[in-house]
N, C-alpha and C. Protein backbone atom coordinates (compact mmCIF):
# COMPACT_ATOMS: atom_id res chain seq x y z
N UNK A 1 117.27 119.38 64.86
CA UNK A 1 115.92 119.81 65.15
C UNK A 1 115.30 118.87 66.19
N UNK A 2 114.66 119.61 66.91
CA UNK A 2 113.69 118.67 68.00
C UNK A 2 112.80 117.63 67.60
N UNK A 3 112.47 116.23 67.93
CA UNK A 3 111.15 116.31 67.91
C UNK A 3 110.47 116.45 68.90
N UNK A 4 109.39 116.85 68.23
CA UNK A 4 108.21 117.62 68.43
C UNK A 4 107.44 116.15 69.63
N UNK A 5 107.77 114.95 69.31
CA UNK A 5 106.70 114.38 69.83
C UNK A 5 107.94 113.58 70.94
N UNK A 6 108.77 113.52 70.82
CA UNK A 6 109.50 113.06 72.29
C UNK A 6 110.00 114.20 73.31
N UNK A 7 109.21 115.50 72.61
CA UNK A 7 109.21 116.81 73.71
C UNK A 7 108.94 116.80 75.03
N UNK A 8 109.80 116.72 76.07
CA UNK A 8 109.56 116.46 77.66
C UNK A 8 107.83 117.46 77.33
N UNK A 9 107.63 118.49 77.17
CA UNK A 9 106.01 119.51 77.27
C UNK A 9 105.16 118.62 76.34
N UNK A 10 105.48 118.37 75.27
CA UNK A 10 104.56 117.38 74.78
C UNK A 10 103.87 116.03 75.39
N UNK A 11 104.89 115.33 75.76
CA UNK A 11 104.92 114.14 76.46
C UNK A 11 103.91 113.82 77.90
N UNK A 12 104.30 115.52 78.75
CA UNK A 12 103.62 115.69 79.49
C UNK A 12 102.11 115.87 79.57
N UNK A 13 102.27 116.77 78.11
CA UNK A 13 100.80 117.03 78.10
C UNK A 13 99.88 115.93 77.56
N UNK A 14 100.71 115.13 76.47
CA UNK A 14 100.26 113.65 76.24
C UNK A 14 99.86 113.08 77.67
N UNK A 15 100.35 112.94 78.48
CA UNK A 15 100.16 112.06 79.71
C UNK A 15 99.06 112.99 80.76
N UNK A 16 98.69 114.27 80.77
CA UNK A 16 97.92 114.61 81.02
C UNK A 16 96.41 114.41 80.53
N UNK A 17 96.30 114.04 79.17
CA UNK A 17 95.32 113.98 78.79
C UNK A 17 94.82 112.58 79.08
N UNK A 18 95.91 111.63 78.93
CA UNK A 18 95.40 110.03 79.52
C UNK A 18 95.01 110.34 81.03
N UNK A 19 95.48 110.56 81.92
CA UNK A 19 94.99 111.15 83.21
C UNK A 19 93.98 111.58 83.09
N UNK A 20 93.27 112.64 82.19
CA UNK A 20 92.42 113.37 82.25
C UNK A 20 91.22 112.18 81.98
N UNK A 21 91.08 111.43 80.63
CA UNK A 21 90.78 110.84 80.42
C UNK A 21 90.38 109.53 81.61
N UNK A 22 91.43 108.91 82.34
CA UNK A 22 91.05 107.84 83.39
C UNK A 22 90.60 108.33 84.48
N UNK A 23 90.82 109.70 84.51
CA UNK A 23 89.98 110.24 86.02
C UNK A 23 88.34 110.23 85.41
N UNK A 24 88.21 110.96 84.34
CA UNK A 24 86.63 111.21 84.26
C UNK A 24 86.09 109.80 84.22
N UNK A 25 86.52 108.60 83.88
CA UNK A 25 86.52 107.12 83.92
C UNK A 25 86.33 106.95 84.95
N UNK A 26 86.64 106.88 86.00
CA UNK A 26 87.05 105.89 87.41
C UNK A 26 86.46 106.62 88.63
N UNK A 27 87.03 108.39 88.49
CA UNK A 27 86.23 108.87 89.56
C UNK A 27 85.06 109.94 89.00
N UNK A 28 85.19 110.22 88.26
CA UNK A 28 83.81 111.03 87.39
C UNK A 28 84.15 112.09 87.80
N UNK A 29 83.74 113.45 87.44
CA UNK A 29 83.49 114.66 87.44
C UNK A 29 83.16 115.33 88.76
N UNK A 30 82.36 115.11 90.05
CA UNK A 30 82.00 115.30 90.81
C UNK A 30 83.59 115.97 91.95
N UNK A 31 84.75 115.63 91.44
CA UNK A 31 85.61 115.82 92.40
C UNK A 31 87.16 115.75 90.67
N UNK A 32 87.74 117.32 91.03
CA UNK A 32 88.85 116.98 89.83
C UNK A 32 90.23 116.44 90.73
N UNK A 33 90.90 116.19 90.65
CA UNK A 33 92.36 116.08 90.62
C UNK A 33 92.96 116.90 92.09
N UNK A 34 92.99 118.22 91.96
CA UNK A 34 93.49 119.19 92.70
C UNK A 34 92.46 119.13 94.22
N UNK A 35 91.26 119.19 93.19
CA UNK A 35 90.02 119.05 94.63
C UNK A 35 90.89 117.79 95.66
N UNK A 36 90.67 116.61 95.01
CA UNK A 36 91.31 115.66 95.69
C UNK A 36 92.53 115.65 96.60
N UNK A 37 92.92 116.67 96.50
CA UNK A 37 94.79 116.88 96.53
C UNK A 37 93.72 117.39 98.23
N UNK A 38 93.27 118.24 97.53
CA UNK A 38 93.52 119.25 98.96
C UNK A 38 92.26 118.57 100.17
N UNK A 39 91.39 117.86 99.87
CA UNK A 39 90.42 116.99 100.60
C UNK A 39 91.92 116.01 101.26
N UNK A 40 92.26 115.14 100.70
CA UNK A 40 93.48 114.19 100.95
C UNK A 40 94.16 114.73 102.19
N UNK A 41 94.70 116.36 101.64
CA UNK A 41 95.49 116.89 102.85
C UNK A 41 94.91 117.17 104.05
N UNK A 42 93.70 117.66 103.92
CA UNK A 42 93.13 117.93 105.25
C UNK A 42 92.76 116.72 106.23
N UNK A 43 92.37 115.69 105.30
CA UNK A 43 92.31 114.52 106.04
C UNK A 43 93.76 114.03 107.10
N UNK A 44 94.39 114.36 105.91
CA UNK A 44 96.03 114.21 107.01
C UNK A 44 96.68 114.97 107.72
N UNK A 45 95.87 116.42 107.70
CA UNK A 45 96.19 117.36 108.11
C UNK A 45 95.09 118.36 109.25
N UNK A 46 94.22 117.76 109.49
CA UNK A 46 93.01 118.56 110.18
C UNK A 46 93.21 119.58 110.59
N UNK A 47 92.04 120.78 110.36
CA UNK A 47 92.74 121.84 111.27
C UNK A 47 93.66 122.76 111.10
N UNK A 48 94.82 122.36 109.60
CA UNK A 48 95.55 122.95 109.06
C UNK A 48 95.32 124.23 108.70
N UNK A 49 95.99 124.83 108.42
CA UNK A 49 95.66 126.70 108.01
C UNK A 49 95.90 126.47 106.41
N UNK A 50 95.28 127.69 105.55
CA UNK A 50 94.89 127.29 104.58
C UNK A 50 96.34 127.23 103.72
N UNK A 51 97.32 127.81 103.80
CA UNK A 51 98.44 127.95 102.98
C UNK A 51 99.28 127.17 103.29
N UNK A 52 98.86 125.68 104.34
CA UNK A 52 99.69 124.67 104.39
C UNK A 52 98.84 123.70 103.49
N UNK A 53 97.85 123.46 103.90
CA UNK A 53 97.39 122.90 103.01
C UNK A 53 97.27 123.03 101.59
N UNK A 54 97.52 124.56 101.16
CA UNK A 54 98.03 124.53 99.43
C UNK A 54 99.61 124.37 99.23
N UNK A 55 99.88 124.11 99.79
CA UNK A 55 101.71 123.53 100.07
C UNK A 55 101.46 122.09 99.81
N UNK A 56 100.96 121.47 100.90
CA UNK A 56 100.67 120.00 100.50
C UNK A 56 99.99 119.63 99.79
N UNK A 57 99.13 120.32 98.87
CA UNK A 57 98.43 119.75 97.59
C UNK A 57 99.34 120.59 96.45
N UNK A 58 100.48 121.42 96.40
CA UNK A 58 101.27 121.99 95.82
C UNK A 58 100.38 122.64 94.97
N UNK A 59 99.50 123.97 95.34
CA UNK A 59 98.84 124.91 94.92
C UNK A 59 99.23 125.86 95.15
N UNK A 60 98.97 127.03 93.99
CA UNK A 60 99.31 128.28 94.18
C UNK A 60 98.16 129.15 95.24
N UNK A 61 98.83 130.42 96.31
CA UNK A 61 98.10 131.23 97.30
C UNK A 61 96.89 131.36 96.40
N UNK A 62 96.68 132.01 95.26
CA UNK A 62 95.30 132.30 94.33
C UNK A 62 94.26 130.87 94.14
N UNK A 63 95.23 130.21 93.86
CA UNK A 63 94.07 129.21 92.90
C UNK A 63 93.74 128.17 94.29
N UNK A 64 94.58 128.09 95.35
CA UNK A 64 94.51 127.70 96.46
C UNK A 64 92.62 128.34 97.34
N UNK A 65 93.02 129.80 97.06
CA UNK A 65 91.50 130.41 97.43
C UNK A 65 90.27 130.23 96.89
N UNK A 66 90.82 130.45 95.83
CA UNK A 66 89.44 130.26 95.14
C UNK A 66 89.00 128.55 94.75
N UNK A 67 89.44 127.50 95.21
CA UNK A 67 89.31 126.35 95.25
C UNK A 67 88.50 126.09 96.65
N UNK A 68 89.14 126.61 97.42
CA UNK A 68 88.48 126.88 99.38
C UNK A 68 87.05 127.31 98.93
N UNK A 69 87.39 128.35 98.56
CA UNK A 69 86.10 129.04 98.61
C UNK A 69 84.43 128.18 97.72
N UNK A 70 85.41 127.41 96.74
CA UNK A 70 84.21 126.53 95.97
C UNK A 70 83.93 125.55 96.87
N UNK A 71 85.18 124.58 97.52
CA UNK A 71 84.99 123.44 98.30
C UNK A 71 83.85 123.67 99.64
N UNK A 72 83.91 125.04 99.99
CA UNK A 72 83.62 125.77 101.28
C UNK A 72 82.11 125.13 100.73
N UNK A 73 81.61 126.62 99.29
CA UNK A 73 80.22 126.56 99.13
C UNK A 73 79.38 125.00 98.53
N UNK A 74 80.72 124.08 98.70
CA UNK A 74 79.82 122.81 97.83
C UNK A 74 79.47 122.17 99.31
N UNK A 75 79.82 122.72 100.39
CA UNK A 75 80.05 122.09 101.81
C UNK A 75 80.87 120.53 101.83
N UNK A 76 82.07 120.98 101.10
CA UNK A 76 82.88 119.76 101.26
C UNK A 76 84.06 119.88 102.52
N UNK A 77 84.67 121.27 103.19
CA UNK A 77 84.88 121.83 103.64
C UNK A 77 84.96 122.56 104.47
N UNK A 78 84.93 122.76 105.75
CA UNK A 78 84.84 123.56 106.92
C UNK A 78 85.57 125.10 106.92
N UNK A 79 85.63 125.88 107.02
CA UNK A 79 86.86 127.03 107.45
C UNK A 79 86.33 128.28 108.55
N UNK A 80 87.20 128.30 109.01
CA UNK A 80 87.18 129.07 110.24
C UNK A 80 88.38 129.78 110.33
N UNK A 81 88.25 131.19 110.85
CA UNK A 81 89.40 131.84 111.36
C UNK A 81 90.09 131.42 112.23
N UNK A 82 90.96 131.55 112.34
CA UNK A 82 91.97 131.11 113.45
C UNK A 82 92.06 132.20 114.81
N UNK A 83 91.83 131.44 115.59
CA UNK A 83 92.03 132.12 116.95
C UNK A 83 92.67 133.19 117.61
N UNK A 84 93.74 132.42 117.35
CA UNK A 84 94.70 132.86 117.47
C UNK A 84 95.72 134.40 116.69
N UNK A 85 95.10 134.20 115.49
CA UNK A 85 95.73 135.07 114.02
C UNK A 85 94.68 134.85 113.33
N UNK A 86 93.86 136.16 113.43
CA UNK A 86 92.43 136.22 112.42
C UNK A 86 92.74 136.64 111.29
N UNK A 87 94.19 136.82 110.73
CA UNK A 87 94.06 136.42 109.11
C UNK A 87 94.36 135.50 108.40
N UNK A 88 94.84 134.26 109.05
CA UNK A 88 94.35 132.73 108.87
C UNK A 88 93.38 131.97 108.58
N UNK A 89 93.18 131.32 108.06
CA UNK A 89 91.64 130.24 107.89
C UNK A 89 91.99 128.82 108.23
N UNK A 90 91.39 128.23 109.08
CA UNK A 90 91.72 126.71 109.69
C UNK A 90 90.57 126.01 108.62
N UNK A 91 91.40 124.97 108.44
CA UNK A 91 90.26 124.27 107.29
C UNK A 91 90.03 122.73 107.76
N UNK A 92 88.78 121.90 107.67
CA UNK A 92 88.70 121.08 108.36
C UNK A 92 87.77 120.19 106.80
N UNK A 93 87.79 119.14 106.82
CA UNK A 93 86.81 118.14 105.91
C UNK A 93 85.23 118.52 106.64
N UNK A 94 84.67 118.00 105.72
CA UNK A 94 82.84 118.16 106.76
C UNK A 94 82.53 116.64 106.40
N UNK A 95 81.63 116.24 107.26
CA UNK A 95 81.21 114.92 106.98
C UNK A 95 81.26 114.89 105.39
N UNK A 96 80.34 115.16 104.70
CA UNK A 96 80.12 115.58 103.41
C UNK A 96 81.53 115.71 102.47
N UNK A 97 82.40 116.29 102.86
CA UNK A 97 83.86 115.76 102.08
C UNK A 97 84.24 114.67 102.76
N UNK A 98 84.56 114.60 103.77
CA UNK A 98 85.18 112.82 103.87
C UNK A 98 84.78 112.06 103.59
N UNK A 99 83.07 111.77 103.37
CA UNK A 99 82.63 110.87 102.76
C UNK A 99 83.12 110.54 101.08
N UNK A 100 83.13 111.81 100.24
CA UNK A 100 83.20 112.44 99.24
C UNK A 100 84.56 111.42 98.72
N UNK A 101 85.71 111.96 99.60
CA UNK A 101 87.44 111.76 99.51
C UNK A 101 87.01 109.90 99.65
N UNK A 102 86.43 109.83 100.47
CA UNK A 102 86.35 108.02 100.79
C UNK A 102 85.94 107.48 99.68
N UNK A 103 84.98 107.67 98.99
CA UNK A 103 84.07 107.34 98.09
C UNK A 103 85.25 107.24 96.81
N UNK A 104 85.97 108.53 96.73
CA UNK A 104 86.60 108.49 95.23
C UNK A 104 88.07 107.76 95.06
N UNK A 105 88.70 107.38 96.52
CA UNK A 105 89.87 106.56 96.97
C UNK A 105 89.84 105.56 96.29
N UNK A 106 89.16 104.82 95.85
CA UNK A 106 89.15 103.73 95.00
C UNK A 106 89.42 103.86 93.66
N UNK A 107 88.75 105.06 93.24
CA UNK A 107 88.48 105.26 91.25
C UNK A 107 90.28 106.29 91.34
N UNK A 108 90.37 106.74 92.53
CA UNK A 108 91.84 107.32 91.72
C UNK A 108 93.33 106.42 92.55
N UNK A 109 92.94 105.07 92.91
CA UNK A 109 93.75 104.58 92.97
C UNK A 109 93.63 103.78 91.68
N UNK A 110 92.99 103.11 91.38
CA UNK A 110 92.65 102.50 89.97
C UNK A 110 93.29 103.40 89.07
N UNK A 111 92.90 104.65 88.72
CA UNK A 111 93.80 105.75 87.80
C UNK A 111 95.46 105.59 88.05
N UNK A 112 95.84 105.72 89.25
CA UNK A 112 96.92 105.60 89.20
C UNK A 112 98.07 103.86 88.89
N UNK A 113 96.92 103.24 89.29
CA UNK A 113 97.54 101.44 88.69
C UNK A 113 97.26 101.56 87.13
N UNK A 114 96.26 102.08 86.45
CA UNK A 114 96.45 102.02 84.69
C UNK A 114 97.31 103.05 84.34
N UNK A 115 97.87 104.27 84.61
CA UNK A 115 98.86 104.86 84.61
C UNK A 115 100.26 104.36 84.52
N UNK A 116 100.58 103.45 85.57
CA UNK A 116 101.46 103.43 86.03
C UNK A 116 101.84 101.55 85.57
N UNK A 117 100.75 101.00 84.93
CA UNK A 117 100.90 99.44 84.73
C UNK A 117 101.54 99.28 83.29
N UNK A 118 101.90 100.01 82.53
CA UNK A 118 102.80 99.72 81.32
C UNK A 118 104.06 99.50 81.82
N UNK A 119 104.27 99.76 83.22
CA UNK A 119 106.25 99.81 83.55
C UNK A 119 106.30 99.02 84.15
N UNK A 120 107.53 98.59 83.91
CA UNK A 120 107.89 97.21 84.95
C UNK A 120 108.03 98.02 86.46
N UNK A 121 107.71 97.06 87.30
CA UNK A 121 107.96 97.88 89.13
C UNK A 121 109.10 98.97 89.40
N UNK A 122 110.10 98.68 88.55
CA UNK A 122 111.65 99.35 88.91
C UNK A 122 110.83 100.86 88.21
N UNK A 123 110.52 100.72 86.95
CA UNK A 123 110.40 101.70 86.24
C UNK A 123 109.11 102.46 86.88
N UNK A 124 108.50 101.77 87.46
CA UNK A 124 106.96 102.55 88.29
C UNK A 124 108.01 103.61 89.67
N UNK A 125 108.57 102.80 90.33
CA UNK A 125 109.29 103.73 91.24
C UNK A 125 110.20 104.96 90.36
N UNK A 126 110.97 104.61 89.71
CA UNK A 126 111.90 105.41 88.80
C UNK A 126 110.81 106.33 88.67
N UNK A 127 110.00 106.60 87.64
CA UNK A 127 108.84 107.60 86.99
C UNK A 127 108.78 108.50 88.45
N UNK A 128 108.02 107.96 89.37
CA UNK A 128 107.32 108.63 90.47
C UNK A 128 108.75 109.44 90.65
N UNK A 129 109.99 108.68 91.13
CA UNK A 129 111.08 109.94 91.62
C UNK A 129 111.44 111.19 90.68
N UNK A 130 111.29 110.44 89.00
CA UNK A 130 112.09 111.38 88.30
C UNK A 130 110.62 112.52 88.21
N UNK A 131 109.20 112.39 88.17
CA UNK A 131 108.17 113.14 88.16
C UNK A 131 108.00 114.33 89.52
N UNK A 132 108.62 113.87 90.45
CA UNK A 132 108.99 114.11 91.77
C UNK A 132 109.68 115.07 91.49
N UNK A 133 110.83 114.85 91.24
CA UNK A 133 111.72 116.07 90.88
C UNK A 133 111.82 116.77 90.18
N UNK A 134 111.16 116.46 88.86
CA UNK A 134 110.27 117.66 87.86
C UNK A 134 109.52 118.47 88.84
N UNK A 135 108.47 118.23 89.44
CA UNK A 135 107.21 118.53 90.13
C UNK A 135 108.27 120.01 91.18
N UNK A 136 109.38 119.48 91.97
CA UNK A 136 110.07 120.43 92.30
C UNK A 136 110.35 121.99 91.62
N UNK A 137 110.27 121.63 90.47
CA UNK A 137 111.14 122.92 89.49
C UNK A 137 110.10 123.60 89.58
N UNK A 138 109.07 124.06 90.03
CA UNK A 138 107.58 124.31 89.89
C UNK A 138 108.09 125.68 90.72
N UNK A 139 107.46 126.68 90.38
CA UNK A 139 107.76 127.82 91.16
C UNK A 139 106.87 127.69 92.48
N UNK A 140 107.46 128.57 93.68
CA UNK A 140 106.71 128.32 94.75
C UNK A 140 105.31 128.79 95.09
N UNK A 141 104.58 127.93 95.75
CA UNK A 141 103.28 128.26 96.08
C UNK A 141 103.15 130.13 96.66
């Protein structure tokens, strides 16, 4: 019989909830997880069209939109059609999100050092690759 509590889905979801927990800690409510993902990308990505940028925050086409569309109306967000191919959307940060993404760089790097500070260094890299390659098995965006 399994247990129940060294269940890779258990475990995960155990470790989601500490996450959940040190984000509302460090960076507060104002910005979740995913928000972050996709502010992050555009910063590294300016200009990007919208279904690269839910690639690089590894979001699905749906939940990808309707995330745009909130980020859009909180004006964290820019979007524009594309020029070129008007059924594209070019997405850009607005002052107002980069400030936003700058501001919370600190509270979710902190999240990720109490996360990640029970393992010795070897085991901090190890986690990230073997989470990495979990994160793969993920059906595609």
């Amino acid at each position: 019989m399994l247990d129940a509590q060294r269940a890779v889905g258990y475990l995960i979801r155990v470790g989601q909830q500490v996450h959940t927990k040190l984000w509302s800690e460090h960076v507060g409510s104002e910005l979740t997880a995913p928000q972050f993902a996709v502010l992050d990308a555009l910063e590294t990505e300016p200009g990007a069209d919208q279904r690269t940028v839910g690639e690089l925050a590894s979001l699905d086409k749906a939940t990808m939109a309707e995330m745009v569309s909130r980020l859009v109306r909180r004006g964290l967000v820019l979007r524009r059609r594309d020029p070129s191919d008007g059924r594209r959307n070019l997405l850009s940060l607005s002052p107002t999100g980069q400030e936003l993404l700058h501001s919370a760089a600190a509270g979710v790097a902190q999240v990720e050092r109490l996360l990640l500070e029970p393992l010795e260094p070897a085991e901090q890299q190890r986690v990230l690759v073997l989470l990495g390659k979990a994160a793969r098995l993920a059906p595609e965006a």
